[in-house]
Protein backbone atom coordinates (compact mmCIF):
# COMPACT_ATOMS: atom_id res chain seq x y z
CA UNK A 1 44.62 -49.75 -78.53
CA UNK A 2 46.00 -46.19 -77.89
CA UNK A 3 43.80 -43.33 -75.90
CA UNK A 4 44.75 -39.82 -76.29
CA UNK A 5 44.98 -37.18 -73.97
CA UNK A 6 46.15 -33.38 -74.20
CA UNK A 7 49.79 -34.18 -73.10
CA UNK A 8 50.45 -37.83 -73.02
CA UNK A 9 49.05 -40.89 -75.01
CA UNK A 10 49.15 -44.64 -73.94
CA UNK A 11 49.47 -47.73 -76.41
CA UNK A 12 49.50 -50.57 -75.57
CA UNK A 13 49.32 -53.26 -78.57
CA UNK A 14 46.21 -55.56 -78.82
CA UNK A 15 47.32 -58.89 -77.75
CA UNK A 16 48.77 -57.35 -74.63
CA UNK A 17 45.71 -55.77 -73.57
CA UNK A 18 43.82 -58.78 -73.94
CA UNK A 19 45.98 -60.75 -71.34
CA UNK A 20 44.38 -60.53 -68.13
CA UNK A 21 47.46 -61.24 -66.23
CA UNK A 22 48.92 -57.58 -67.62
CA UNK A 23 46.22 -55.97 -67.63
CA UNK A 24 46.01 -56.54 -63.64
CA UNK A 25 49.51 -55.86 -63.08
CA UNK A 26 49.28 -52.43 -65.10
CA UNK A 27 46.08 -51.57 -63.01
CA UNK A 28 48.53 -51.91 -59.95
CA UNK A 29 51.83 -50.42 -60.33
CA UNK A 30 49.82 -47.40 -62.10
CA UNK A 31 50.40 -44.66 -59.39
CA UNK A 32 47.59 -42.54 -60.89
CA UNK A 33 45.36 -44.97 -62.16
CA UNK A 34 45.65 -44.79 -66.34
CA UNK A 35 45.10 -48.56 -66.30
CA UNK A 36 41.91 -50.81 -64.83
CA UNK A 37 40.43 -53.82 -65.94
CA UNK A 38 37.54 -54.42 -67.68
CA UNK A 39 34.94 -57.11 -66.41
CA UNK A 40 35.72 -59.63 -68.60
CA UNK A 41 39.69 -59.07 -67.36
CA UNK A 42 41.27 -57.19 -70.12
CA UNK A 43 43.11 -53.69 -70.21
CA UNK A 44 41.24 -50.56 -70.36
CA UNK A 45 42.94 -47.28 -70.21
CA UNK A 46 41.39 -44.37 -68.49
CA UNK A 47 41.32 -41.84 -70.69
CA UNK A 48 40.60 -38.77 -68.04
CA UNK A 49 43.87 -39.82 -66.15
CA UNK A 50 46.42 -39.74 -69.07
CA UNK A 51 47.56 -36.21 -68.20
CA UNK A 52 48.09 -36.91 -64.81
CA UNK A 53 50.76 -39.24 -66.02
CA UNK A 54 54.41 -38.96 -63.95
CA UNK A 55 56.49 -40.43 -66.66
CA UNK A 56 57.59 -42.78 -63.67
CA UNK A 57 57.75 -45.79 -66.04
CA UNK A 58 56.49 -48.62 -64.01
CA UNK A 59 53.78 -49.45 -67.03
CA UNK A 60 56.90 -49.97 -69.26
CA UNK A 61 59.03 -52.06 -66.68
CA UNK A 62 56.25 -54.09 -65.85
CA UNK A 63 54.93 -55.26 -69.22
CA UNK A 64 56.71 -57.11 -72.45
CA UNK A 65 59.44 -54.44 -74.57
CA UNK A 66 57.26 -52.94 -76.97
CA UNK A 67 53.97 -53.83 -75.39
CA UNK A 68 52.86 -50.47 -73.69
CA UNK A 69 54.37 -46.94 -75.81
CA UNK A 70 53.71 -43.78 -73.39
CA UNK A 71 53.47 -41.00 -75.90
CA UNK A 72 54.77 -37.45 -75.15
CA UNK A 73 52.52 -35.57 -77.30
CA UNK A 74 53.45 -32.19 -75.96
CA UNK A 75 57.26 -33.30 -77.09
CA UNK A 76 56.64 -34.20 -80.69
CA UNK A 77 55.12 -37.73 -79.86
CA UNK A 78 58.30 -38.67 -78.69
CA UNK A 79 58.36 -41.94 -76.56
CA UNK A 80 59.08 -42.45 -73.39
CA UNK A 81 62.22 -44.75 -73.55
């Protein structure tokens, strides 16, 4: 799954967002609130709060290697590493 915004874009890779257990701990650490969970437990990503994105990294320490890509689209679409 991958939601776009003007400056940044989060992806985050299928079975990932389908595991409730990440998809609450993303909804957490998020300080401004990209990530929330659906009803049924899995990962949604907020689409209106991409841009507010702080490139803080907490959605890539707390999830698998590879499992969540924060896209710098105004760089590129360089990742965030």
């Amino acid at each position: 799954m991958r939601a776009d915004g003007i400056f940044i874009a989060v992806e985050v890779d299928d079975r990932a967002a389908a595991d409730p257990e990440l998809a609450a701990k993303l909804a957490e650490v998020c300080p401004v609130d990209i990530y929330a969970r659906r009803e049924d437990g899995t990962l949604e990503i907020v689409e209106r709060q991409l841009d507010e994105c702080v490139l803080c990294r907490l959605c890539l320490d707390a999830s698998p290697d590879g499992a969540v890509k924060v896209i710098k689209r105004y760089d590129d679409e360089a990742v965030l590493a």
